[in-house]
Protein backbone atom coordinates (compact mmCIF):
# COMPACT_ATOMS: atom_id res chain seq x y z
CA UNK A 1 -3.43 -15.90 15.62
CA UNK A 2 -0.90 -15.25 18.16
CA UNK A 3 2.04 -17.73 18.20
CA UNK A 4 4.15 -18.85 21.34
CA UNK A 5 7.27 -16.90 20.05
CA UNK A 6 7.27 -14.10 17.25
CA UNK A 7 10.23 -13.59 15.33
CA UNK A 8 8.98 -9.91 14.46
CA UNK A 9 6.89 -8.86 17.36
CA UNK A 10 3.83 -6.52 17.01
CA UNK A 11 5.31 -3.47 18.64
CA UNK A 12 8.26 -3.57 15.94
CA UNK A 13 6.18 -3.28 13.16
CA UNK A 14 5.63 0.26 11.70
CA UNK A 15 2.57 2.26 10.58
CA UNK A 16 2.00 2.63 7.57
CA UNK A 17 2.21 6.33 6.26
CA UNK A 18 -0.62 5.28 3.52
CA UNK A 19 -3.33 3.71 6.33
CA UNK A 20 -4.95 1.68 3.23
CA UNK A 21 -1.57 -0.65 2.67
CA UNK A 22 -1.06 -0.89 6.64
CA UNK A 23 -2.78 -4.66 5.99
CA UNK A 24 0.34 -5.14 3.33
CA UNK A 25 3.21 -4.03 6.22
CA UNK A 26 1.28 -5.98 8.80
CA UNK A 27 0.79 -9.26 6.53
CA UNK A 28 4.12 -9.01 5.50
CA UNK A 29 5.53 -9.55 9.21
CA UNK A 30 3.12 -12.06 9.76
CA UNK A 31 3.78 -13.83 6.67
CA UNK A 32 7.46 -14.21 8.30
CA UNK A 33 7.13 -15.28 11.57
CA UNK A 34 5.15 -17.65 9.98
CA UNK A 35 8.40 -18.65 7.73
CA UNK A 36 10.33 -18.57 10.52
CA UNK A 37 7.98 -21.12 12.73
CA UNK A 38 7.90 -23.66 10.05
CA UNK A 39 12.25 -23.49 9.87
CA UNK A 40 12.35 -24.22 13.53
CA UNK A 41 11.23 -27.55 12.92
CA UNK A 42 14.21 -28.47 11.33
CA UNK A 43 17.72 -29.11 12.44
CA UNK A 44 21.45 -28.40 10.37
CA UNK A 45 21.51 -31.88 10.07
CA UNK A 46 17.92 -31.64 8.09
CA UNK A 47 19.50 -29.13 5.20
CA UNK A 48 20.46 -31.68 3.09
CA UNK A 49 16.96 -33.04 2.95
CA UNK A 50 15.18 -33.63 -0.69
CA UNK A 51 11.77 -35.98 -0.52
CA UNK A 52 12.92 -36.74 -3.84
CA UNK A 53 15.88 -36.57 -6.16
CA UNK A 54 14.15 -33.68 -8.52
CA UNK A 55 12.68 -31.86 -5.52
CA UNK A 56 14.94 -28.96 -3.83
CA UNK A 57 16.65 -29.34 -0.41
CA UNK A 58 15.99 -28.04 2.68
CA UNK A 59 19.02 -25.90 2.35
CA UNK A 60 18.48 -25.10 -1.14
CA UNK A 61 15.02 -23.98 -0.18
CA UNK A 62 16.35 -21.23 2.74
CA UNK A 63 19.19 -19.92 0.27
CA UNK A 64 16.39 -19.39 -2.52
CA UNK A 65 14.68 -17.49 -0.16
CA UNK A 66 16.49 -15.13 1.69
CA UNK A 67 17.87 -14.40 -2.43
CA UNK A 68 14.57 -14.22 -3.86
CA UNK A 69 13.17 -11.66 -1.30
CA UNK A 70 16.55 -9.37 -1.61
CA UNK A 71 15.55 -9.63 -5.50
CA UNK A 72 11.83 -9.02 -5.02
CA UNK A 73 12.24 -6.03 -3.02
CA UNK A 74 15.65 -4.48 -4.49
CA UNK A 75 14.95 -5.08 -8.22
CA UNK A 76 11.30 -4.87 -8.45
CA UNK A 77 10.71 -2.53 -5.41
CA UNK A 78 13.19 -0.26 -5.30
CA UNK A 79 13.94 -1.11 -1.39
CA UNK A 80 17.16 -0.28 -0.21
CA UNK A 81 19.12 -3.99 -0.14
CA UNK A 82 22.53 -5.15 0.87
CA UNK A 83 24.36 -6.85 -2.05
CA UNK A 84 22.94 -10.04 -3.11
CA UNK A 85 27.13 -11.47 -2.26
CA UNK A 86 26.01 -10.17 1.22
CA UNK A 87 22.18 -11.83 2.00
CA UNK A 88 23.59 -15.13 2.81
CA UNK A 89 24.72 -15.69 6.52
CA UNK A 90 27.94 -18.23 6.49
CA UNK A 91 27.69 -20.72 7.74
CA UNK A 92 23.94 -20.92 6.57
CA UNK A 93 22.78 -23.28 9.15
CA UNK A 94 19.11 -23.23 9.90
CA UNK A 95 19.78 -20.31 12.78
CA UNK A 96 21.78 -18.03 11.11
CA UNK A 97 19.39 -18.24 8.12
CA UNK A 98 16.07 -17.35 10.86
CA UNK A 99 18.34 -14.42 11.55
CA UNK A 100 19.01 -13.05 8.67
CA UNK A 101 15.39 -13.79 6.91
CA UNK A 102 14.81 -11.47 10.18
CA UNK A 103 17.48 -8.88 10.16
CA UNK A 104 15.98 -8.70 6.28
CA UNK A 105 12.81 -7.77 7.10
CA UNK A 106 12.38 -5.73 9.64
CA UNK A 107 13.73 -3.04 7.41
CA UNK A 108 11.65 -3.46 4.91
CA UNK A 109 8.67 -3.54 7.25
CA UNK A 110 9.55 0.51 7.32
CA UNK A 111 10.25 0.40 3.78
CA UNK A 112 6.71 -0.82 3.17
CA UNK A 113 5.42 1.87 5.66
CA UNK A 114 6.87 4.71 4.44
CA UNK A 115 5.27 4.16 1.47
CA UNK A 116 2.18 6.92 -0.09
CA UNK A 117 -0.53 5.32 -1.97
CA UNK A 118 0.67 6.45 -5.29
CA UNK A 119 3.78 4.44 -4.99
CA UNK A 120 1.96 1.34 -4.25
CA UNK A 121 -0.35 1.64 -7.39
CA UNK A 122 2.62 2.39 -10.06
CA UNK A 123 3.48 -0.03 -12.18
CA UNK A 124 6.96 -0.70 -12.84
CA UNK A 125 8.68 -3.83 -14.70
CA UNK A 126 8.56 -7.33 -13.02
CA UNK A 127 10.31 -10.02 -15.00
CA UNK A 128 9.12 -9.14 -18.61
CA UNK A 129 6.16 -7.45 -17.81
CA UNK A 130 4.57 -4.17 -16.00
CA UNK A 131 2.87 -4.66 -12.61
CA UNK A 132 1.24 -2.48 -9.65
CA UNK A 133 3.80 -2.59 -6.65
CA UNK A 134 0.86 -3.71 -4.83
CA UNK A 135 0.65 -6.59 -7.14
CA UNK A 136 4.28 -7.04 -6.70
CA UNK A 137 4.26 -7.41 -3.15
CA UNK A 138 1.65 -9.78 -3.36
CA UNK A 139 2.84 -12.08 -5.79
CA UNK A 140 5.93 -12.51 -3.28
CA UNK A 141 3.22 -12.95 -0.12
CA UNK A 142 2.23 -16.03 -2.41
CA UNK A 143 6.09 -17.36 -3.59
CA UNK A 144 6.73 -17.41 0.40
CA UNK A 145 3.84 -18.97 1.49
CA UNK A 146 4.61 -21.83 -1.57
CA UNK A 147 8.11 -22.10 -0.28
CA UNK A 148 6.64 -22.35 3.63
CA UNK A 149 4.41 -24.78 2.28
CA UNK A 150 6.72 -27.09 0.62
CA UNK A 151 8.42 -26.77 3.84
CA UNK A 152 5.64 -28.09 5.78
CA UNK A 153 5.19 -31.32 3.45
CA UNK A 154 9.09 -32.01 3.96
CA UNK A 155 8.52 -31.77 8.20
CA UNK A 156 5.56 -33.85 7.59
CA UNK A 157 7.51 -36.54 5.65
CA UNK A 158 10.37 -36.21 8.09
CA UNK A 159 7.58 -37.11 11.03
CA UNK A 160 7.92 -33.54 12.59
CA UNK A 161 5.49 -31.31 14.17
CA UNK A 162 4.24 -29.17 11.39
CA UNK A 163 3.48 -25.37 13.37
CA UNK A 164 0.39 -23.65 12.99
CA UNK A 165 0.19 -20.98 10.67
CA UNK A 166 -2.91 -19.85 9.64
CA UNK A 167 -4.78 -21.68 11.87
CA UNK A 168 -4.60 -24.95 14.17
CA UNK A 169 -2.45 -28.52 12.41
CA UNK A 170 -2.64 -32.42 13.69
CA UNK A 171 0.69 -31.24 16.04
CA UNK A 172 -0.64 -27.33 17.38
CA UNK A 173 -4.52 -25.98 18.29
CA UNK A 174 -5.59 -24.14 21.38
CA UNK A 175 -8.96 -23.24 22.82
CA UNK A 176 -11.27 -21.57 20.60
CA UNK A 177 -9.69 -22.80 17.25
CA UNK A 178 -12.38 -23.47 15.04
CA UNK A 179 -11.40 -25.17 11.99
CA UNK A 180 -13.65 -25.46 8.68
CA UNK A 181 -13.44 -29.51 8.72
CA UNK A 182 -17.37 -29.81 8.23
CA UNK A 183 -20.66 -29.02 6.53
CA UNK A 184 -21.65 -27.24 9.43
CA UNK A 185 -18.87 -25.33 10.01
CA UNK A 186 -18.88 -24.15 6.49
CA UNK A 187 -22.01 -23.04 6.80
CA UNK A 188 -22.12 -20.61 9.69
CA UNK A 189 -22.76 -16.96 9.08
């Protein structure tokens, strides 16, 4: 998909020294422009935002994860990472937290690059278990895209354009979309 704007352009995005996990490096700046489309639909005033008392806020929702991803990749990783008293950009208002989720990754873009394959297939403790690094990374492609989700519903509920991200919405298509909405669709080889 190409989007309008890309937080993490193509031509910043490293090779990957193990050619097998360049899918990983290349997912993983997709995976946050895509983050960063769905925050642009919401303003400062939106941070405070819960759909319901036992559901998180807006704000709550950036904070957990610019923190979770400095704990993914520092704890379970290994990844170089600034102080968790440091991830948070103050004020966090919905630009400053774009720009740090940003400033965040694009080093570990060549973090994730400079990686051999070995490295990727040790395991190495997550939480209370063992996992693959691979596996790791993974598992936080899937916690982001959750959290970019939940996101989505709240823009939805707030009667905001929800962006495209992996492929077209009721707000953003373009010529040649293709979406699998029918029988026919589905079945095309």
């Amino acid at each position: 998909m190409d989007y309008r704007e890309s937080a993490i352009p193509d031509d910043v995005i490293p090779s990957a020294v193990a050619p097998a996990f360049q899918h990983v490096v290349d997912t993983y700046a997709s995976e946050t422009n895509k983050v960063v489309a769905v925050w642009r639909g919401f303003t400062d005033a939106d941070l405070g935002y819960r759909p319901h008392p036992r559901s998180s806020t807006v704000g709550d929702i950036l904070r957990h994860q610019l923190l979770s991803e400095r704990r993914f990749f520092g704890e379970f990783l290994g990844a170089p990472e600034p102080s968790a008293a440091d991830v948070l950009p103050s004020p966090l208002i919905v630009a400053s937290a774009i720009g740090r989720l940003c400033a965040l990754a694009v080093p570990r873009l060549a973090f994730l690059a400079g990686q051999a394959e070995p490295w990727w297939l040790t395991r190495v403790a997550f939480f209370d278990v063992e996992r693959e690094r691979a596996w790791i990374v993974w598992r936080r492609l899937l916690h982001t895209a959750h959290h970019r989700t939940q996101l989505s519903v709240y823009l939805r509920l707030l009667d905001r354009p929800v962006p495209a991200t992996y492929g077209p919405t009721a707000d953003a298509t373009w010529d040649g979309a293709d979406p699998t909405t029918s029988i026919d669709a589905a079945a095309r080889r």
